[in-house]
C-alpha atoms as a PDB file:
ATOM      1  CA  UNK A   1       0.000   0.000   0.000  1.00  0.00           C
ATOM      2  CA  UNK A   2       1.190   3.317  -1.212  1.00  0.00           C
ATOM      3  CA  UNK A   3       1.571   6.399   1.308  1.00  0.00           C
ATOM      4  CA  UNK A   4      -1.194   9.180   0.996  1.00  0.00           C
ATOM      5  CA  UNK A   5       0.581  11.804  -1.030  1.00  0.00           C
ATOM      6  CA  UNK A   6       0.529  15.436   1.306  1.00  0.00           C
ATOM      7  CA  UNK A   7       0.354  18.828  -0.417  1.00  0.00           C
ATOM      8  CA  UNK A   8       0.446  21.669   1.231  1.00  0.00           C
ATOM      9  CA  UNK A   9      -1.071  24.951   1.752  1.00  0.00           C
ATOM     10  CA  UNK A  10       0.974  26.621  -0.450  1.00  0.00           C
ATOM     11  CA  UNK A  11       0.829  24.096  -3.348  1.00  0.00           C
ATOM     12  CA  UNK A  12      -3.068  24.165  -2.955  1.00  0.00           C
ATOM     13  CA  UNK A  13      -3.330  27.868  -3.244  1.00  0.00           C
ATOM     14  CA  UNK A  14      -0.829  28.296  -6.466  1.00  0.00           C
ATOM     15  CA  UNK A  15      -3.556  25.407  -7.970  1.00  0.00           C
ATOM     16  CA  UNK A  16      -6.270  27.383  -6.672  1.00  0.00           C
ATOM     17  CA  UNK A  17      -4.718  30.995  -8.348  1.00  0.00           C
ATOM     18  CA  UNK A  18      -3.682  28.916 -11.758  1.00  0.00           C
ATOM     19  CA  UNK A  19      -7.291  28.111 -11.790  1.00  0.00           C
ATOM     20  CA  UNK A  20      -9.366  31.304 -10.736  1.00  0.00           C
ATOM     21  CA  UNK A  21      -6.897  33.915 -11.546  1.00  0.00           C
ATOM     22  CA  UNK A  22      -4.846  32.666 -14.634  1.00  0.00           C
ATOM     23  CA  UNK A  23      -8.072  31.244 -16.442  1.00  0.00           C
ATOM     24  CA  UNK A  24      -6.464  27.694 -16.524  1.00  0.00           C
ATOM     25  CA  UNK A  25      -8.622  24.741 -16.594  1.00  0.00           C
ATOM     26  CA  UNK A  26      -8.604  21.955 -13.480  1.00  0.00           C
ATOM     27  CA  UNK A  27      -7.247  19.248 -15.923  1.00  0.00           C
ATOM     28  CA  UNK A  28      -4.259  21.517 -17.003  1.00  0.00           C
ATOM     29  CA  UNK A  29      -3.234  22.488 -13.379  1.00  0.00           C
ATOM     30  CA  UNK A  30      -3.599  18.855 -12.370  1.00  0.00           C
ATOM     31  CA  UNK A  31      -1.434  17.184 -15.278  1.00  0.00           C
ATOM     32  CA  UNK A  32       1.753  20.214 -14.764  1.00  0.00           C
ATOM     33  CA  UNK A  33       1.793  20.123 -10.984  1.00  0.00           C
ATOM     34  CA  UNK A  34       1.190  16.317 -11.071  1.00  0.00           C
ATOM     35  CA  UNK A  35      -1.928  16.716  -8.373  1.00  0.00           C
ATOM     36  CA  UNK A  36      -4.057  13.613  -7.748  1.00  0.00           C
ATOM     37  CA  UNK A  37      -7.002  13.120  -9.192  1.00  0.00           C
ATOM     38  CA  UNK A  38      -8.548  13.591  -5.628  1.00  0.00           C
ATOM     39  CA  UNK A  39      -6.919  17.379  -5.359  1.00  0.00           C
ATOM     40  CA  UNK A  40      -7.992  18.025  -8.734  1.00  0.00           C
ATOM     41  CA  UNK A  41     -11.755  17.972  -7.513  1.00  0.00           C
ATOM     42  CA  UNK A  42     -11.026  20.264  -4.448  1.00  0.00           C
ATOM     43  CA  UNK A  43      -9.267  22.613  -6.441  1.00  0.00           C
ATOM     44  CA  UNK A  44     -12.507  23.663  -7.725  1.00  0.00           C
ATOM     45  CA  UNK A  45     -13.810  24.331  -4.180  1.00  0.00           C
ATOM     46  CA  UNK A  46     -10.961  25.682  -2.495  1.00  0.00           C
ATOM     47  CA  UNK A  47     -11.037  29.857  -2.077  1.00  0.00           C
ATOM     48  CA  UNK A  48      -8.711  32.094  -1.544  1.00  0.00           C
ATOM     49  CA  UNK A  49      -8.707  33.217   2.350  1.00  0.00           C
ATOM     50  CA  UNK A  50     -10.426  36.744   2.559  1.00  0.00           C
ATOM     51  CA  UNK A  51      -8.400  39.608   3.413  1.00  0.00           C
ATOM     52  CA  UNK A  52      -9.553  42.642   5.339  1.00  0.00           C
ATOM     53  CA  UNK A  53      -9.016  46.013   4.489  1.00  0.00           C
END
């Protein structure tokens, strides 16, 4: 049995900004940062944390 691959904050927040900001699709960010297919669904649902002004 394999080891559940980690990613962290950082990792899922460039996906994230690839996605919403860059107008990249899910499969694109996926395949180039080599994401699971797993993360590639919560990419979609992730947001960027809110900052106050």
């Amino acid at each position: 049995m394999t080891a559940k691959k980690q990613y962290t904050k950082e990792l899922k927040l460039d996906a994230v900004g690839l996605v919403l900001d860059q107008g990249h699709t899910t499969s694109e960010v996926s395949r180039s940062l080599e994401i699971s297919v797993n993360q590639h669904a919560k990419i979609t649902t992730y947001q960027h944390p809110k900052v106050s002004s």
